[in-house]
Protein backbone atom coordinates (compact mmCIF):
# COMPACT_ATOMS: atom_id res chain seq x y z
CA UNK A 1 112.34 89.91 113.01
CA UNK A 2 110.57 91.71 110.36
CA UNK A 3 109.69 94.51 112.36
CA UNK A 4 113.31 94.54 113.94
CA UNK A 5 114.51 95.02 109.71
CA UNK A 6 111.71 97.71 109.36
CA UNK A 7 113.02 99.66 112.27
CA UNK A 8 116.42 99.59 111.23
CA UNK A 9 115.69 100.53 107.50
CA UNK A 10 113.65 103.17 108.79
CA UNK A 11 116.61 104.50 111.50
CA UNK A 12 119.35 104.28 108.78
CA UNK A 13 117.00 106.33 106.31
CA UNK A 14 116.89 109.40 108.57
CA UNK A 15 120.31 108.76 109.58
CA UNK A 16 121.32 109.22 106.23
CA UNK A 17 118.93 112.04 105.19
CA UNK A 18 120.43 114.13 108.12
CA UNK A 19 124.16 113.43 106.94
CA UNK A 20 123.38 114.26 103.38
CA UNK A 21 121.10 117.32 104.72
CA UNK A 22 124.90 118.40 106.53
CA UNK A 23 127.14 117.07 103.96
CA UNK A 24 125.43 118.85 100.58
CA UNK A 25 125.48 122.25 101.45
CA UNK A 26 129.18 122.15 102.98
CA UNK A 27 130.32 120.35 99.83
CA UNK A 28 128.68 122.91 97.56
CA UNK A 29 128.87 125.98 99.52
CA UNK A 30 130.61 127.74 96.39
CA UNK A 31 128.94 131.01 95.20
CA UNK A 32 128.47 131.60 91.77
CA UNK A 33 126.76 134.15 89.44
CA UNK A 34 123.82 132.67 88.28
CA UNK A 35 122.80 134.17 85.17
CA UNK A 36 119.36 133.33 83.47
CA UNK A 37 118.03 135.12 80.28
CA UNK A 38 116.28 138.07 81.14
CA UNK A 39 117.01 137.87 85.37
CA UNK A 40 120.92 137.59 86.79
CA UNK A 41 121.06 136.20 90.46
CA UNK A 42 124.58 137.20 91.40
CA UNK A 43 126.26 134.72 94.57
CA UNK A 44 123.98 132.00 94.59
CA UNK A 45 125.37 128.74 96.37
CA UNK A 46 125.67 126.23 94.06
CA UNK A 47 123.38 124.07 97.07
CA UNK A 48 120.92 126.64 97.03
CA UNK A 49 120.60 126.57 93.34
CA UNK A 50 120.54 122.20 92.46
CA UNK A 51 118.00 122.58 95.32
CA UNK A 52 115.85 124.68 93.90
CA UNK A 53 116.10 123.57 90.47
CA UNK A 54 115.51 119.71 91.41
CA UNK A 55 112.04 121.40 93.38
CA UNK A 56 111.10 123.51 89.92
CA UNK A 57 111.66 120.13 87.89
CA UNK A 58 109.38 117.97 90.41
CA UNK A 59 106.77 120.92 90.34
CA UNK A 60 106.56 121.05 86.65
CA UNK A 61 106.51 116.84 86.74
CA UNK A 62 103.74 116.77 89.19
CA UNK A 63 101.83 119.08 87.43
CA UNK A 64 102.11 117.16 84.34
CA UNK A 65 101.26 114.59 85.82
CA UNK A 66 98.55 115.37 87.93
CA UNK A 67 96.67 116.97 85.21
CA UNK A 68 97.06 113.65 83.32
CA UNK A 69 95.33 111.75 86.18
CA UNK A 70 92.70 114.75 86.72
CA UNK A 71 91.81 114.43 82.67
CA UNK A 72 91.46 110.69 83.71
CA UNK A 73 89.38 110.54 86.53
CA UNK A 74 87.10 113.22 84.72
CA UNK A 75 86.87 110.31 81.68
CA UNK A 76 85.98 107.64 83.86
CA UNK A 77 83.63 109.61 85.84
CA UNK A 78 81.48 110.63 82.70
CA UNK A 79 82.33 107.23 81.18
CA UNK A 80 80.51 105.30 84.86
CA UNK A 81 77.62 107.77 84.27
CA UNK A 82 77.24 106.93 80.72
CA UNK A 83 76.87 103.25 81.67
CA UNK A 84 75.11 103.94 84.55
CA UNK A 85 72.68 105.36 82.37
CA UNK A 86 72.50 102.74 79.43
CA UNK A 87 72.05 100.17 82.09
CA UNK A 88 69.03 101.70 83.52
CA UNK A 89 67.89 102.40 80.07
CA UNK A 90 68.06 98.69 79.27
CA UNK A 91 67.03 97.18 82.30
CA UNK A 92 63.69 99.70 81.50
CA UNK A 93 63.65 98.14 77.96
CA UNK A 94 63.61 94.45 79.40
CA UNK A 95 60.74 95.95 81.69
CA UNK A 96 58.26 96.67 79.23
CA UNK A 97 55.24 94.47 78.84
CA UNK A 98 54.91 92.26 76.01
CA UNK A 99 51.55 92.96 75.16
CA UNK A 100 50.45 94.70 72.37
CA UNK A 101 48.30 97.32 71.74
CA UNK A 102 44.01 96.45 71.72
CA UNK A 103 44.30 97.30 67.80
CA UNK A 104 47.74 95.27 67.02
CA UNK A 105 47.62 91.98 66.86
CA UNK A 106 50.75 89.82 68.10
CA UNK A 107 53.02 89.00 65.32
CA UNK A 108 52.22 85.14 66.44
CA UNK A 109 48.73 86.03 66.00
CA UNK A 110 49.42 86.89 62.40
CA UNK A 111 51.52 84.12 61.58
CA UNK A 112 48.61 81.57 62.82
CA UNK A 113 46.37 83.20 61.08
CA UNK A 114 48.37 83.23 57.76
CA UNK A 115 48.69 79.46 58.28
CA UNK A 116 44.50 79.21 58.57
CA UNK A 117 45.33 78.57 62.32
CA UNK A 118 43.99 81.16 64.07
């Protein structure tokens, strides 16, 4: 049943998408003048010209955007090496030996000794 709905969905989509791909340039099929600060386009179709504007605007958006997630990933990846690097750095730390050096005597040592233990 689910895969019946799917099917359907998916058949009405491109159904749809080919109208509207017929229907949107015979609607606006009007030429106009179009007429930008420093360049003039004259008898662009008013189609030709939403199209193109709506693929500038998602251009500009992605790039936004995808600069965004590139400064991102770049954070996280030298924010994983960073910890990456303080955990080998501790687990190094809880690797050294507890014994002192021949000429050092354990602070225990000195604290018996201080006491008349040792």
């Amino acid at each position: 049943m689910r895969r019946l709905f799917l099917l359907i969905l998916v058949v009405g989509m491109i159904a749809s998408a080919l109208w509207l791909g017929r229907a949107f340039p015979a609607a606006n099929a009007t030429p106009i003048d179009l007429d930008l600060l420093w360049v003039q386009f004259p008898n662009v179709e008013i189609w030709w010209m939403l199209i193109m504007s709506a693929g500038f605007g998602g251009l500009i958006a992605s790039l936004v955007v995808g600069f965004a997630w590139l400064r991102g990933w770049v954070l996280n990846r030298r924010y994983r090496k960073t910890i990456k690097r303080l955990e080998s750095e501790l687990h190094q730390l809880r690797s050294l030996p507890l014994a002192a050096k021949d000429d050092e005597p354990f602070a225990g040592d000195v604290d018996r000794a201080a006491e008349g233990r040792g």
